[in-house]
PDB file of N, CA and C in Angstrom:
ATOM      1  N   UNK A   1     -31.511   9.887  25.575  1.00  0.00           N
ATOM      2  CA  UNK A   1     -31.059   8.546  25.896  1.00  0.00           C
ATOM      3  C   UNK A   1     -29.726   8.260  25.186  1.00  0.00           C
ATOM      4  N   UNK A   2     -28.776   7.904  25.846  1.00  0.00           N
ATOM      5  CA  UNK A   2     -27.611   7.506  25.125  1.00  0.00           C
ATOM      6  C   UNK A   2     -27.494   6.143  24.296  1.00  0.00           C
ATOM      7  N   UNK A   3     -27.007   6.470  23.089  1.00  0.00           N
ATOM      8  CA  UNK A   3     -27.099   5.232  21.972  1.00  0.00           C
ATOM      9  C   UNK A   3     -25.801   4.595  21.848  1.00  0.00           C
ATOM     10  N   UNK A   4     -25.586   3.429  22.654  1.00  0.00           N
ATOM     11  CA  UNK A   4     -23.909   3.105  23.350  1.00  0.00           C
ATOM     12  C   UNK A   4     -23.509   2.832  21.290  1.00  0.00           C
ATOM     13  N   UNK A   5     -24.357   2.570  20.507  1.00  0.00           N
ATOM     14  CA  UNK A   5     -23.745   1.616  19.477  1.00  0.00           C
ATOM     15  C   UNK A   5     -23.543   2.908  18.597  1.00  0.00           C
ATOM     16  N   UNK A   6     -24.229   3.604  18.553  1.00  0.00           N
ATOM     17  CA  UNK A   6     -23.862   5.764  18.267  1.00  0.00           C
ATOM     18  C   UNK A   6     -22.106   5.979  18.499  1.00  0.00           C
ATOM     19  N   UNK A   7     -21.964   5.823  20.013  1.00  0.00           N
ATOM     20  CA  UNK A   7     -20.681   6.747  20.705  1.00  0.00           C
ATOM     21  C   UNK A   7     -19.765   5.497  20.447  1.00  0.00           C
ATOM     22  N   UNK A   8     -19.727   3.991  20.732  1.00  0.00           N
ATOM     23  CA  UNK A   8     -19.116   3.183  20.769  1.00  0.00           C
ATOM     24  C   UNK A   8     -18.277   3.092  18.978  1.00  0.00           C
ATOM     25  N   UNK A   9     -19.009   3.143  18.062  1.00  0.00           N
ATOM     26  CA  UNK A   9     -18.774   3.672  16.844  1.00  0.00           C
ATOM     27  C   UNK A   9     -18.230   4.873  16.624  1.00  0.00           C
ATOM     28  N   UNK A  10     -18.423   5.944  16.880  1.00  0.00           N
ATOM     29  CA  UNK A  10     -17.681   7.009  16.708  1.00  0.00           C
ATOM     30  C   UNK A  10     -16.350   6.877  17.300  1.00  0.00           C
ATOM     31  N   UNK A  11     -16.306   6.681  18.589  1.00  0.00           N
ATOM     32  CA  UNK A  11     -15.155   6.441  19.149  1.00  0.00           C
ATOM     33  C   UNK A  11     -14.127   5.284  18.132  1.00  0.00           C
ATOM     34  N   UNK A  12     -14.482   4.538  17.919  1.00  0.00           N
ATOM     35  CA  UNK A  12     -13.655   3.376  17.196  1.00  0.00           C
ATOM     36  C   UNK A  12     -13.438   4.519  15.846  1.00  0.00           C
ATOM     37  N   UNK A  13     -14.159   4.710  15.035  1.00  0.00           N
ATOM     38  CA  UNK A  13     -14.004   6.123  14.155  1.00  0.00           C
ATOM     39  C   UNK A  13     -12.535   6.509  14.623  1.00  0.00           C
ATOM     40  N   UNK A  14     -12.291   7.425  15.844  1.00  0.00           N
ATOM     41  CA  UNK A  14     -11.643   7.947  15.689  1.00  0.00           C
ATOM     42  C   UNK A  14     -10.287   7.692  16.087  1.00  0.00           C
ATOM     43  N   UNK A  15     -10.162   6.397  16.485  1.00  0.00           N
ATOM     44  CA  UNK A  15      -8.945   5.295  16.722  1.00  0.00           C
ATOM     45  C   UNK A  15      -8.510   4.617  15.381  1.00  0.00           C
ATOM     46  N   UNK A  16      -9.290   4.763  14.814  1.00  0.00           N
ATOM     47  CA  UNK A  16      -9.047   4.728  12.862  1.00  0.00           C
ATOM     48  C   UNK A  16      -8.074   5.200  12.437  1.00  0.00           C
ATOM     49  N   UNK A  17      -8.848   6.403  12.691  1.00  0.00           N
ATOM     50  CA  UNK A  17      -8.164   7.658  11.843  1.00  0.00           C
ATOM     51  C   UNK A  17      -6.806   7.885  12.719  1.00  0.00           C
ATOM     52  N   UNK A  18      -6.801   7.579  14.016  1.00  0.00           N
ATOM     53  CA  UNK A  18      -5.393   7.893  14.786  1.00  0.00           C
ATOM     54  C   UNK A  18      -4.920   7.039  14.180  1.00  0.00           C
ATOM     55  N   UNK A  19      -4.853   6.114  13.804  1.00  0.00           N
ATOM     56  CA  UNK A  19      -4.011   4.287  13.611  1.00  0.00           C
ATOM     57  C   UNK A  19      -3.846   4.894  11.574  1.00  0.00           C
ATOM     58  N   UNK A  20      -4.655   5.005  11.485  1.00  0.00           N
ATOM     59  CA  UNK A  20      -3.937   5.814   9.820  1.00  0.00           C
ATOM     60  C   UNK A  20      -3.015   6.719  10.186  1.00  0.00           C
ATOM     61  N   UNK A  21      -3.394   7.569  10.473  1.00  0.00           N
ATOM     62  CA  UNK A  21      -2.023   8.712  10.912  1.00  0.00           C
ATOM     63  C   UNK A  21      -0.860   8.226  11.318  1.00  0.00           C
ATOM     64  N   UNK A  22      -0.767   7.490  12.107  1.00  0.00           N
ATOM     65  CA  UNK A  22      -0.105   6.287  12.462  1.00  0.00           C
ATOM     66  C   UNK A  22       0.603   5.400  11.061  1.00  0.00           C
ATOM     67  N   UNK A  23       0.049   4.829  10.937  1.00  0.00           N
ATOM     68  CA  UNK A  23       0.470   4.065   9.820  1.00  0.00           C
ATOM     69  C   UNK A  23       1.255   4.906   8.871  1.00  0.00           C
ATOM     70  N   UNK A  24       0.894   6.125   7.914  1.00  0.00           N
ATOM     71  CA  UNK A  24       0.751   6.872   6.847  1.00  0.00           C
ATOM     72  C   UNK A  24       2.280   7.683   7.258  1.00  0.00           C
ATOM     73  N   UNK A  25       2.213   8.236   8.828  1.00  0.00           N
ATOM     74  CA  UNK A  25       3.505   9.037   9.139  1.00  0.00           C
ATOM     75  C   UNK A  25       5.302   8.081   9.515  1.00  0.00           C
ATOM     76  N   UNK A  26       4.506   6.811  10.457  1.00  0.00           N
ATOM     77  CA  UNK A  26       5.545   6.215  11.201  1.00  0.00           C
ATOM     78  C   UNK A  26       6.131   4.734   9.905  1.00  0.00           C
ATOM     79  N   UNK A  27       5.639   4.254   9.380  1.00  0.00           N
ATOM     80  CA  UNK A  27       5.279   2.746   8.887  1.00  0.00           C
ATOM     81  C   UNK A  27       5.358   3.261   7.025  1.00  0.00           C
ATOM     82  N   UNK A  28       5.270   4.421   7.030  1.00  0.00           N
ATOM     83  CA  UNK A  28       4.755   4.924   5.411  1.00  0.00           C
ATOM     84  C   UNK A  28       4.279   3.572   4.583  1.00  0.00           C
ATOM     85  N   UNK A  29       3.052   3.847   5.133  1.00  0.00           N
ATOM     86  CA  UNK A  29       1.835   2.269   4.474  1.00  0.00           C
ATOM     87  C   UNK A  29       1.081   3.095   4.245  1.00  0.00           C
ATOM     88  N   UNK A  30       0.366   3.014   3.038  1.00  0.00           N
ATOM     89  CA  UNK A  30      -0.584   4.156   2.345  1.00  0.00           C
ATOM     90  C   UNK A  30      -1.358   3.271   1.535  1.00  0.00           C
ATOM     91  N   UNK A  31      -1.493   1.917   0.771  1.00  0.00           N
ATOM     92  CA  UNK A  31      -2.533   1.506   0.287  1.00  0.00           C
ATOM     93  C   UNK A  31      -3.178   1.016   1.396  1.00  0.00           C
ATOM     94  N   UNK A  32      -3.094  -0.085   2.149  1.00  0.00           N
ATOM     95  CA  UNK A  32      -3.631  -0.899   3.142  1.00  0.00           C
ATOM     96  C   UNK A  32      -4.448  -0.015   4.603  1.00  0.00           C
ATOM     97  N   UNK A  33      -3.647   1.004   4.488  1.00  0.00           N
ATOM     98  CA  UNK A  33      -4.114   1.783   5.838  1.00  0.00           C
ATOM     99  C   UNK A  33      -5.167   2.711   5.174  1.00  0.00           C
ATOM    100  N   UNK A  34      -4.936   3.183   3.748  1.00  0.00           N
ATOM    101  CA  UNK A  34      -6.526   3.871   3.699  1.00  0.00           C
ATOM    102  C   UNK A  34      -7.608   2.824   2.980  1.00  0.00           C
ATOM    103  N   UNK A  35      -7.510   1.596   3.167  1.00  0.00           N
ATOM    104  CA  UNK A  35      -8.934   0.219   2.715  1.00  0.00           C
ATOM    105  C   UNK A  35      -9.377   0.818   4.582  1.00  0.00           C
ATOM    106  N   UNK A  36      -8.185   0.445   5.336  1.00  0.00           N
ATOM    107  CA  UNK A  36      -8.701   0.299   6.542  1.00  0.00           C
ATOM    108  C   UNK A  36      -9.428   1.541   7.070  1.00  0.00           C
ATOM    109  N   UNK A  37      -9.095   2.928   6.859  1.00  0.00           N
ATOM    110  CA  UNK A  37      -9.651   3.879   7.227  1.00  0.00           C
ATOM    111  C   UNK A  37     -11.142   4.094   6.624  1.00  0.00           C
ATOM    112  N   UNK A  38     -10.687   3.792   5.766  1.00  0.00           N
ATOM    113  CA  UNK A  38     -12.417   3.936   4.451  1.00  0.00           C
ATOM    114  C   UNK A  38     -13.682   2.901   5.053  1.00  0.00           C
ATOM    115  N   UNK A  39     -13.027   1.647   5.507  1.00  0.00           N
ATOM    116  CA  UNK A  39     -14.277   0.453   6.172  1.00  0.00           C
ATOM    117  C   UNK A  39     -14.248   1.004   7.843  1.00  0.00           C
ATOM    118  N   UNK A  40     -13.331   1.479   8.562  1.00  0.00           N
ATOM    119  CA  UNK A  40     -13.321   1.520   9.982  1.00  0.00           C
ATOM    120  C   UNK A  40     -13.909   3.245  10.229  1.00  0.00           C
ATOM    121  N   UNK A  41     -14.468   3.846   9.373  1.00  0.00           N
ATOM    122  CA  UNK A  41     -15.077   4.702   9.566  1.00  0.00           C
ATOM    123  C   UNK A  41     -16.360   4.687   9.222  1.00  0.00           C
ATOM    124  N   UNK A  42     -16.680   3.812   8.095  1.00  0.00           N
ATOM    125  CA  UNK A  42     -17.690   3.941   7.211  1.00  0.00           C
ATOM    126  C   UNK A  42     -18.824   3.019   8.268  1.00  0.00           C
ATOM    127  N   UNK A  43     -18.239   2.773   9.308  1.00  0.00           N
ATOM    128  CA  UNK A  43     -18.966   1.858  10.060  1.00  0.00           C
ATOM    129  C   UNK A  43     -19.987   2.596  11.299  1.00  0.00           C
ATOM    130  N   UNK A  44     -19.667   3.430  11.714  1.00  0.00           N
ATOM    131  CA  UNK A  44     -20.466   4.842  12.408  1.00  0.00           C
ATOM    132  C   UNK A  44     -20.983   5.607  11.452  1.00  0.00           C
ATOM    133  N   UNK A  45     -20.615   6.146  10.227  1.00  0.00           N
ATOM    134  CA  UNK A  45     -21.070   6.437   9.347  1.00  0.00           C
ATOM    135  C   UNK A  45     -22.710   6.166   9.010  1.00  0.00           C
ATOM    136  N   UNK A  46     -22.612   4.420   8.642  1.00  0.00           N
ATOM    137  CA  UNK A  46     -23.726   4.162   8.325  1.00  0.00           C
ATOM    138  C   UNK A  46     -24.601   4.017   9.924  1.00  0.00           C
ATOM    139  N   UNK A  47     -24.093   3.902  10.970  1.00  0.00           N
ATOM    140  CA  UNK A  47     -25.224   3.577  12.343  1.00  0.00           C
ATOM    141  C   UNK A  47     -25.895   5.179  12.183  1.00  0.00           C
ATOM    142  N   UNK A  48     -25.145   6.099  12.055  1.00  0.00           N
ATOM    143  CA  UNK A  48     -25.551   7.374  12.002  1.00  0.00           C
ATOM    144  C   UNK A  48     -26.587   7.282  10.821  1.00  0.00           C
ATOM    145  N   UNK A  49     -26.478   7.122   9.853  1.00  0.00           N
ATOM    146  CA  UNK A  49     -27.604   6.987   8.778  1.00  0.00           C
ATOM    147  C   UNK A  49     -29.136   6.118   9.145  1.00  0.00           C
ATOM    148  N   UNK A  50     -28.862   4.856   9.715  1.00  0.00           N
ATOM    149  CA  UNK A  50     -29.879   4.175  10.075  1.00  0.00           C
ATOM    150  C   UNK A  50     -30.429   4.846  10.974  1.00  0.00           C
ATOM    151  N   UNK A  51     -29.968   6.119  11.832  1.00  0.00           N
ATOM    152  CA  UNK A  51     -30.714   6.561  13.409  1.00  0.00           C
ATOM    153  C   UNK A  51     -31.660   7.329  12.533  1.00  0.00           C
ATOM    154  N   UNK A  52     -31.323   7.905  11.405  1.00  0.00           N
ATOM    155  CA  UNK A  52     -32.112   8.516  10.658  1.00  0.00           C
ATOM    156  C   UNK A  52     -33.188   7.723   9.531  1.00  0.00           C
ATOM    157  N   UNK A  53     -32.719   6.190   9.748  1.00  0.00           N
ATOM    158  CA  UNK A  53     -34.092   5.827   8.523  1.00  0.00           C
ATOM    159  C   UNK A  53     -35.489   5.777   7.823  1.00  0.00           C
ATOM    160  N   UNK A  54     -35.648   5.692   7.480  1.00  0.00           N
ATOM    161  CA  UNK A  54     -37.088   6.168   6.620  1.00  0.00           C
ATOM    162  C   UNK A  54     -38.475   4.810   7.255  1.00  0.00           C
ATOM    163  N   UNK A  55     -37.679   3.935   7.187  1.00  0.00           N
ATOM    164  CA  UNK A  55     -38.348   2.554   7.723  1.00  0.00           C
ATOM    165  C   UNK A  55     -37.809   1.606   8.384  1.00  0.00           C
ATOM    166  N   UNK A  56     -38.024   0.594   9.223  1.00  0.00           N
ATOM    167  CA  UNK A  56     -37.358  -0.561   9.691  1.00  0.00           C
ATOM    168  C   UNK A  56     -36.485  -1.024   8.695  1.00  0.00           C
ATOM    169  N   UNK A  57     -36.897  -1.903   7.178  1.00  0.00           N
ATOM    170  CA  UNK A  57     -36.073  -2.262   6.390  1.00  0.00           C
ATOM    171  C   UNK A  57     -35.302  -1.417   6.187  1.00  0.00           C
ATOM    172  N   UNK A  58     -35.223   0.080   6.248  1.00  0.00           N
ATOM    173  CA  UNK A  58     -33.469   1.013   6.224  1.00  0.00           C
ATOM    174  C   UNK A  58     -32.700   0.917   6.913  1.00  0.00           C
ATOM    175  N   UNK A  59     -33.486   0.613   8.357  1.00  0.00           N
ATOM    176  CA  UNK A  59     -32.796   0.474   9.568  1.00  0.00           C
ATOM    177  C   UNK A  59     -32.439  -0.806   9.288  1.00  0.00           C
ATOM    178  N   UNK A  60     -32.649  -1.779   8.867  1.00  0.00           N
ATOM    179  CA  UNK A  60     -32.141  -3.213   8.980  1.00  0.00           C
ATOM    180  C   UNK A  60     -30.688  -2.988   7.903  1.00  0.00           C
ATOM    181  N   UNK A  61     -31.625  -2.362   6.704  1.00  0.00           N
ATOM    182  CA  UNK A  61     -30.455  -2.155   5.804  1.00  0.00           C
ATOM    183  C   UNK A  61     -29.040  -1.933   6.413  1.00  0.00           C
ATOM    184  N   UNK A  62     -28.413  -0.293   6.914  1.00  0.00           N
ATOM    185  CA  UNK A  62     -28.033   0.053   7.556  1.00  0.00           C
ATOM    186  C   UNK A  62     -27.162  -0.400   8.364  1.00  0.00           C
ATOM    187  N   UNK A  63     -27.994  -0.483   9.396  1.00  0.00           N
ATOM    188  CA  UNK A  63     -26.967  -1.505  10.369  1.00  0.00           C
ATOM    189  C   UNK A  63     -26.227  -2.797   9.885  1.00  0.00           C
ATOM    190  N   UNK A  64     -26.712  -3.345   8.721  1.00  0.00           N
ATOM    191  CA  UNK A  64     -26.018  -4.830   8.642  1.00  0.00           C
ATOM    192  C   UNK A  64     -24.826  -4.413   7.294  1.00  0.00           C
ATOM    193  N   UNK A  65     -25.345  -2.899   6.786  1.00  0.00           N
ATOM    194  CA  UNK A  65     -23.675  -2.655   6.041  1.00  0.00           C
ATOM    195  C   UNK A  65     -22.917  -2.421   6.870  1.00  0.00           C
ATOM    196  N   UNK A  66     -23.134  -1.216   8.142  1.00  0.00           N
ATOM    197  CA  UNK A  66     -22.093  -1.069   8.927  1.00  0.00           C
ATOM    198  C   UNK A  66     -21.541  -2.575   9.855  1.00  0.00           C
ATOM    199  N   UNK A  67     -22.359  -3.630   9.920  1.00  0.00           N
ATOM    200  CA  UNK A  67     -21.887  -4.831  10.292  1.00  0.00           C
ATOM    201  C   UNK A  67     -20.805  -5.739   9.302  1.00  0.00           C
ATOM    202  N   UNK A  68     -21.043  -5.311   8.049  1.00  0.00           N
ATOM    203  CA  UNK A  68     -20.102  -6.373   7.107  1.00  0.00           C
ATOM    204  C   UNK A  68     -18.760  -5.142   7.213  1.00  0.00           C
ATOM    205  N   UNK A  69     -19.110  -4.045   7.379  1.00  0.00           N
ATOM    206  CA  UNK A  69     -17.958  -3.249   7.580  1.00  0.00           C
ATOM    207  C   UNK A  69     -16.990  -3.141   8.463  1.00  0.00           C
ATOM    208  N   UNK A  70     -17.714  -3.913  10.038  1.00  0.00           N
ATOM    209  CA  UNK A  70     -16.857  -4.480  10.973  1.00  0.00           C
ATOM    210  C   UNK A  70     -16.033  -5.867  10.542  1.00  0.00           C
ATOM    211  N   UNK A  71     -16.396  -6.280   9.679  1.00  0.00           N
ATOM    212  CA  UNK A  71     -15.741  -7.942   9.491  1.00  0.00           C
ATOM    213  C   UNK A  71     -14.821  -6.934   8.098  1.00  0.00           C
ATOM    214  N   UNK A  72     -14.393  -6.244   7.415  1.00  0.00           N
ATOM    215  CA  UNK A  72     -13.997  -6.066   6.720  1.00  0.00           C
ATOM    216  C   UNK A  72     -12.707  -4.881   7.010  1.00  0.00           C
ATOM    217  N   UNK A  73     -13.008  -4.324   8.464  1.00  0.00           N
ATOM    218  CA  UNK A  73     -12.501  -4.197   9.029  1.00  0.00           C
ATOM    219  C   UNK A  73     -11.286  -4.508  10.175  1.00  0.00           C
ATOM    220  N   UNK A  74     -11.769  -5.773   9.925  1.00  0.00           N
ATOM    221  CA  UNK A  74     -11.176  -6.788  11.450  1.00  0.00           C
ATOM    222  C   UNK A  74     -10.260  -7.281  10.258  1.00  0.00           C
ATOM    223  N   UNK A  75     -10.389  -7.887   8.893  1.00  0.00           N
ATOM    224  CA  UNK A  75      -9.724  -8.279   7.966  1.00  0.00           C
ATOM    225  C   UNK A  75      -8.317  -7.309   7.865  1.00  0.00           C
ATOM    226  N   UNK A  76      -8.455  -6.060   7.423  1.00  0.00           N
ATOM    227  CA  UNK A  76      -7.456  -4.929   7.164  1.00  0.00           C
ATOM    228  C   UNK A  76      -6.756  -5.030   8.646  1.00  0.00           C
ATOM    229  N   UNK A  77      -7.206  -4.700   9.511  1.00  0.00           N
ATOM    230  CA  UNK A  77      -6.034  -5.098  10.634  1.00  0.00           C
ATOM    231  C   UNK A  77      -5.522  -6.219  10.913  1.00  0.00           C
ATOM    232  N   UNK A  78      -6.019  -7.667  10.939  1.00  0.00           N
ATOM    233  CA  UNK A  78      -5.407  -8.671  10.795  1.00  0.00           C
ATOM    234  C   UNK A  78      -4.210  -8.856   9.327  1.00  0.00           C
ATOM    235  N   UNK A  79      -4.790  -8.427   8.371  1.00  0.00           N
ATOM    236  CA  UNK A  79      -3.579  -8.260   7.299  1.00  0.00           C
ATOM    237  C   UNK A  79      -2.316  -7.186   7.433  1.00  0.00           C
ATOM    238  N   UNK A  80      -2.971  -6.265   8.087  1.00  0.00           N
ATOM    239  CA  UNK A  80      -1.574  -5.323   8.397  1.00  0.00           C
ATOM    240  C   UNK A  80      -0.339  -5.540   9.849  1.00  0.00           C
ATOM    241  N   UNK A  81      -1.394  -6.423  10.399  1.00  0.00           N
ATOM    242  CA  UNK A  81      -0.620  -7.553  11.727  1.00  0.00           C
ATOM    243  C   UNK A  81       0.564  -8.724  10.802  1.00  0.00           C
ATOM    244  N   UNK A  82      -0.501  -9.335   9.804  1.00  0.00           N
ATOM    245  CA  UNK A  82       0.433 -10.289   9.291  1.00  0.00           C
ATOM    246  C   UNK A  82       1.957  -9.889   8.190  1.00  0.00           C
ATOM    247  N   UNK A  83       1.508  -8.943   7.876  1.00  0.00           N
ATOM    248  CA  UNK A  83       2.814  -7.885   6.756  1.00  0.00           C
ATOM    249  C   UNK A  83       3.825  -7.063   7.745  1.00  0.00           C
ATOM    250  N   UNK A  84       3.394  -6.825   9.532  1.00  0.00           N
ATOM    251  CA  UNK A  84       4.190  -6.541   9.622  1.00  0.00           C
ATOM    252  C   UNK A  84       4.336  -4.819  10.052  1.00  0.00           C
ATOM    253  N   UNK A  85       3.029  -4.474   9.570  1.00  0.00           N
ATOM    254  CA  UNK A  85       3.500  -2.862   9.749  1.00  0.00           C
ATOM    255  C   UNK A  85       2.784  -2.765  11.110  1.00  0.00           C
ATOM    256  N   UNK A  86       1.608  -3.858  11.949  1.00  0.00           N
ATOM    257  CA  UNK A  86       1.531  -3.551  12.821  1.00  0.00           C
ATOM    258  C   UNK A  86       1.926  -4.584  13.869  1.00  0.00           C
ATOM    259  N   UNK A  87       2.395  -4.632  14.884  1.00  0.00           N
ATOM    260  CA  UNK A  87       2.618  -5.460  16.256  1.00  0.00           C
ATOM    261  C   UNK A  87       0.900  -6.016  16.934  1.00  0.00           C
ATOM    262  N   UNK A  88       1.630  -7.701  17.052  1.00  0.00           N
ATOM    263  CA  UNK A  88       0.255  -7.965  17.779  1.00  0.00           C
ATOM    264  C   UNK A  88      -0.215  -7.327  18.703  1.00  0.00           C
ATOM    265  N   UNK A  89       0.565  -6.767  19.409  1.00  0.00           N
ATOM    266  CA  UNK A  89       0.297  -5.601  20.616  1.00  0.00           C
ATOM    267  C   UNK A  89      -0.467  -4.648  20.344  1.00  0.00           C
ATOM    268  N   UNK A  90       0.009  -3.973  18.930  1.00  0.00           N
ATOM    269  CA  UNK A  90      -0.900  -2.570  18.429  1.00  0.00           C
ATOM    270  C   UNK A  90      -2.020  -3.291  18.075  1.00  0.00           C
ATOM    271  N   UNK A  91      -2.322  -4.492  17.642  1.00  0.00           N
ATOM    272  CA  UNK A  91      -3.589  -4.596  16.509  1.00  0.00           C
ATOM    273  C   UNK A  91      -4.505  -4.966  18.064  1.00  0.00           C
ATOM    274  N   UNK A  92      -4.238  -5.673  18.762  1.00  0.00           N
ATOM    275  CA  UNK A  92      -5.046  -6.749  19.441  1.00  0.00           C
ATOM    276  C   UNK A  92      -6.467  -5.907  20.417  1.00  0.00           C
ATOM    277  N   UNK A  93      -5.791  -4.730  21.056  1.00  0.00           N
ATOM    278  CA  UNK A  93      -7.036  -3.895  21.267  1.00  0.00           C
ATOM    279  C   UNK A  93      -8.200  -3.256  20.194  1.00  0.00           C
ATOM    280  N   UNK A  94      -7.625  -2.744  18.905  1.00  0.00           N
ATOM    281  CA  UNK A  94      -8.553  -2.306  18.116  1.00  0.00           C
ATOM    282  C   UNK A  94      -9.375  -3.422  17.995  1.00  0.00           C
ATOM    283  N   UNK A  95      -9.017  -4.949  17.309  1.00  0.00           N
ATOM    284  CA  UNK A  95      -9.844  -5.886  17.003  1.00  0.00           C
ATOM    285  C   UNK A  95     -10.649  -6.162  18.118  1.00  0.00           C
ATOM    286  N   UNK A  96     -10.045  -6.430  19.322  1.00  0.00           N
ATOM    287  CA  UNK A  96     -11.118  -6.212  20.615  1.00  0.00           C
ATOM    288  C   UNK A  96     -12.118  -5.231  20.264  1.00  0.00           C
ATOM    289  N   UNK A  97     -12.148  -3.959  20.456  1.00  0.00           N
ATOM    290  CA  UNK A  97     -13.261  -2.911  19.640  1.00  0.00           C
ATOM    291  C   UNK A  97     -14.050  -2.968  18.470  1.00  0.00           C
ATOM    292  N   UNK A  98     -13.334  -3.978  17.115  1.00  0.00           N
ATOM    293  CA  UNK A  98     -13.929  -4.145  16.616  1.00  0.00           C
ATOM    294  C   UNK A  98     -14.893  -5.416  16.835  1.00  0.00           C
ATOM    295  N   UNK A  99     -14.322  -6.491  17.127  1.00  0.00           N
ATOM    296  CA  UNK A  99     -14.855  -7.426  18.014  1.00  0.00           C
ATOM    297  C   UNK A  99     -15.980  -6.818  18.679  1.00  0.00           C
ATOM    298  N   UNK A 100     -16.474  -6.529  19.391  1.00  0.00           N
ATOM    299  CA  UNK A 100     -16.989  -5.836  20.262  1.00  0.00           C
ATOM    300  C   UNK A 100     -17.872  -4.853  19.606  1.00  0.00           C
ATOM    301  N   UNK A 101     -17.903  -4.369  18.256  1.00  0.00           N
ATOM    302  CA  UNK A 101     -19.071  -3.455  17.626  1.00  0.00           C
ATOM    303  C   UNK A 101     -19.628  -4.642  16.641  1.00  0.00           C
ATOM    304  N   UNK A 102     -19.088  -5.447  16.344  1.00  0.00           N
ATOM    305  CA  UNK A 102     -19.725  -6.739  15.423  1.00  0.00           C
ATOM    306  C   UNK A 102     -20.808  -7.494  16.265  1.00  0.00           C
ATOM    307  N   UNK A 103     -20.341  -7.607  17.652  1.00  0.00           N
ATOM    308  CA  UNK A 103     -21.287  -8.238  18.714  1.00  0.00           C
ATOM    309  C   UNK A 103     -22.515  -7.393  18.825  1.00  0.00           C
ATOM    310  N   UNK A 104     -22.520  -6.530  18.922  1.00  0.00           N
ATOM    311  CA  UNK A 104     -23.457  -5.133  18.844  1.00  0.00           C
ATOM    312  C   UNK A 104     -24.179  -5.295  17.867  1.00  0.00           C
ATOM    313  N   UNK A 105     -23.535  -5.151  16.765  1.00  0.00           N
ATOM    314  CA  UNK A 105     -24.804  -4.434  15.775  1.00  0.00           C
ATOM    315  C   UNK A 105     -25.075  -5.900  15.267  1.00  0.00           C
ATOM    316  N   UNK A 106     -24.644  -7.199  15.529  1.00  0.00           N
ATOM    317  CA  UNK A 106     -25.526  -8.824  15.561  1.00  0.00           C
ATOM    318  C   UNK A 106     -26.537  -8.791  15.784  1.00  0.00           C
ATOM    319  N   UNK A 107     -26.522  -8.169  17.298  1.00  0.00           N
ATOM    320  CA  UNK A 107     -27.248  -8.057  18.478  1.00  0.00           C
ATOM    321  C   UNK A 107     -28.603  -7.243  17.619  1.00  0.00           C
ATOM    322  N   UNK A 108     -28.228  -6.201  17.259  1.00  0.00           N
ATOM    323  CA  UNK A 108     -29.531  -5.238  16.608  1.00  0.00           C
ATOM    324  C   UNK A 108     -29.703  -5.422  15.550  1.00  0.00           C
ATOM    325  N   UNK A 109     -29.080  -5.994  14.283  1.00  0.00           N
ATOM    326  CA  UNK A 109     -30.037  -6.774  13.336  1.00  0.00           C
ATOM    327  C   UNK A 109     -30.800  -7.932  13.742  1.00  0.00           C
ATOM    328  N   UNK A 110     -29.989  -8.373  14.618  1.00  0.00           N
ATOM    329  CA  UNK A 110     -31.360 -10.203  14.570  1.00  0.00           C
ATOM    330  C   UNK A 110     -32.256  -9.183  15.274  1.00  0.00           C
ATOM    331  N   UNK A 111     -32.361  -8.404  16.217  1.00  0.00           N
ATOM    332  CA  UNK A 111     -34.042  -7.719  17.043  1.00  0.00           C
ATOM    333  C   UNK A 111     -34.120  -6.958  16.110  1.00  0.00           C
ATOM    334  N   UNK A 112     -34.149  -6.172  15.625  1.00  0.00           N
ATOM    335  CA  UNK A 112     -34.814  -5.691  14.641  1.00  0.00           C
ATOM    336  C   UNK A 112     -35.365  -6.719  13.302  1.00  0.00           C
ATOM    337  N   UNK A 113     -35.025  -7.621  12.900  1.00  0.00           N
ATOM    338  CA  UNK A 113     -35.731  -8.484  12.139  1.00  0.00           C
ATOM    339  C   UNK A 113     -36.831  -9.590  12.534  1.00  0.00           C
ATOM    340  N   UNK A 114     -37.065  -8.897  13.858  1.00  0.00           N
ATOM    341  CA  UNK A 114     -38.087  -9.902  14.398  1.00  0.00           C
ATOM    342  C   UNK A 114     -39.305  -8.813  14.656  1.00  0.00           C
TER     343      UNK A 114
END
């Protein structure tokens, strides 16, 4: 069965890591772009950990770090929009994506806590 919040996460993962590369080669921004790489990965990271949990409360665990990791995420690109190293143009799809995995894993902590 395909786990859209699995691939939908990985994928954003790896628009991360392009958008660091990005940043690090074109922009030479190196504190701000690796906060952002470290939370915009760590966010599939942990869904991958919860597919594996031990109990519901891991699974609740889990998912709601990789959820504060989307809002902490959406932060680092909105700050690198406002400094300048990125164009509202570049940021506005990722935050859509991130947007869009915050709605998600909402979605599967409140059902899973019921």
């Amino acid at each position: 069965m395909e786990n859209v919040i699995e691939i939908k996460s990985f994928d954003f993962a790896v628009r991360i890591v392009n958008l660091y590369i990005y940043l690090t080669d074109k922009k030479k921004e190196y504190v701000l772009s690796k906060q952002l790489l470290r939370s915009g990965t760590s966010i599939g990271a942990n869904v991958a950990e919860a597919e594996q949990a031990q109990s519901k409360p891991d699974f609740v665990s889990k998912m709601n770090i990789a959820l504060k990791e989307t809002s902490e995420t959406k932060y680092w690109i909105k700050l690198l929009q406002a400094t300048n190293f990125l164009s509202k143009e570049e940021s506005s799809s990722i935050v859509a994506d991130c947007i869009e995995l915050e709605k998600i894993l909402i979605s599967i902590v409140k059902s899973s806590k019921q």
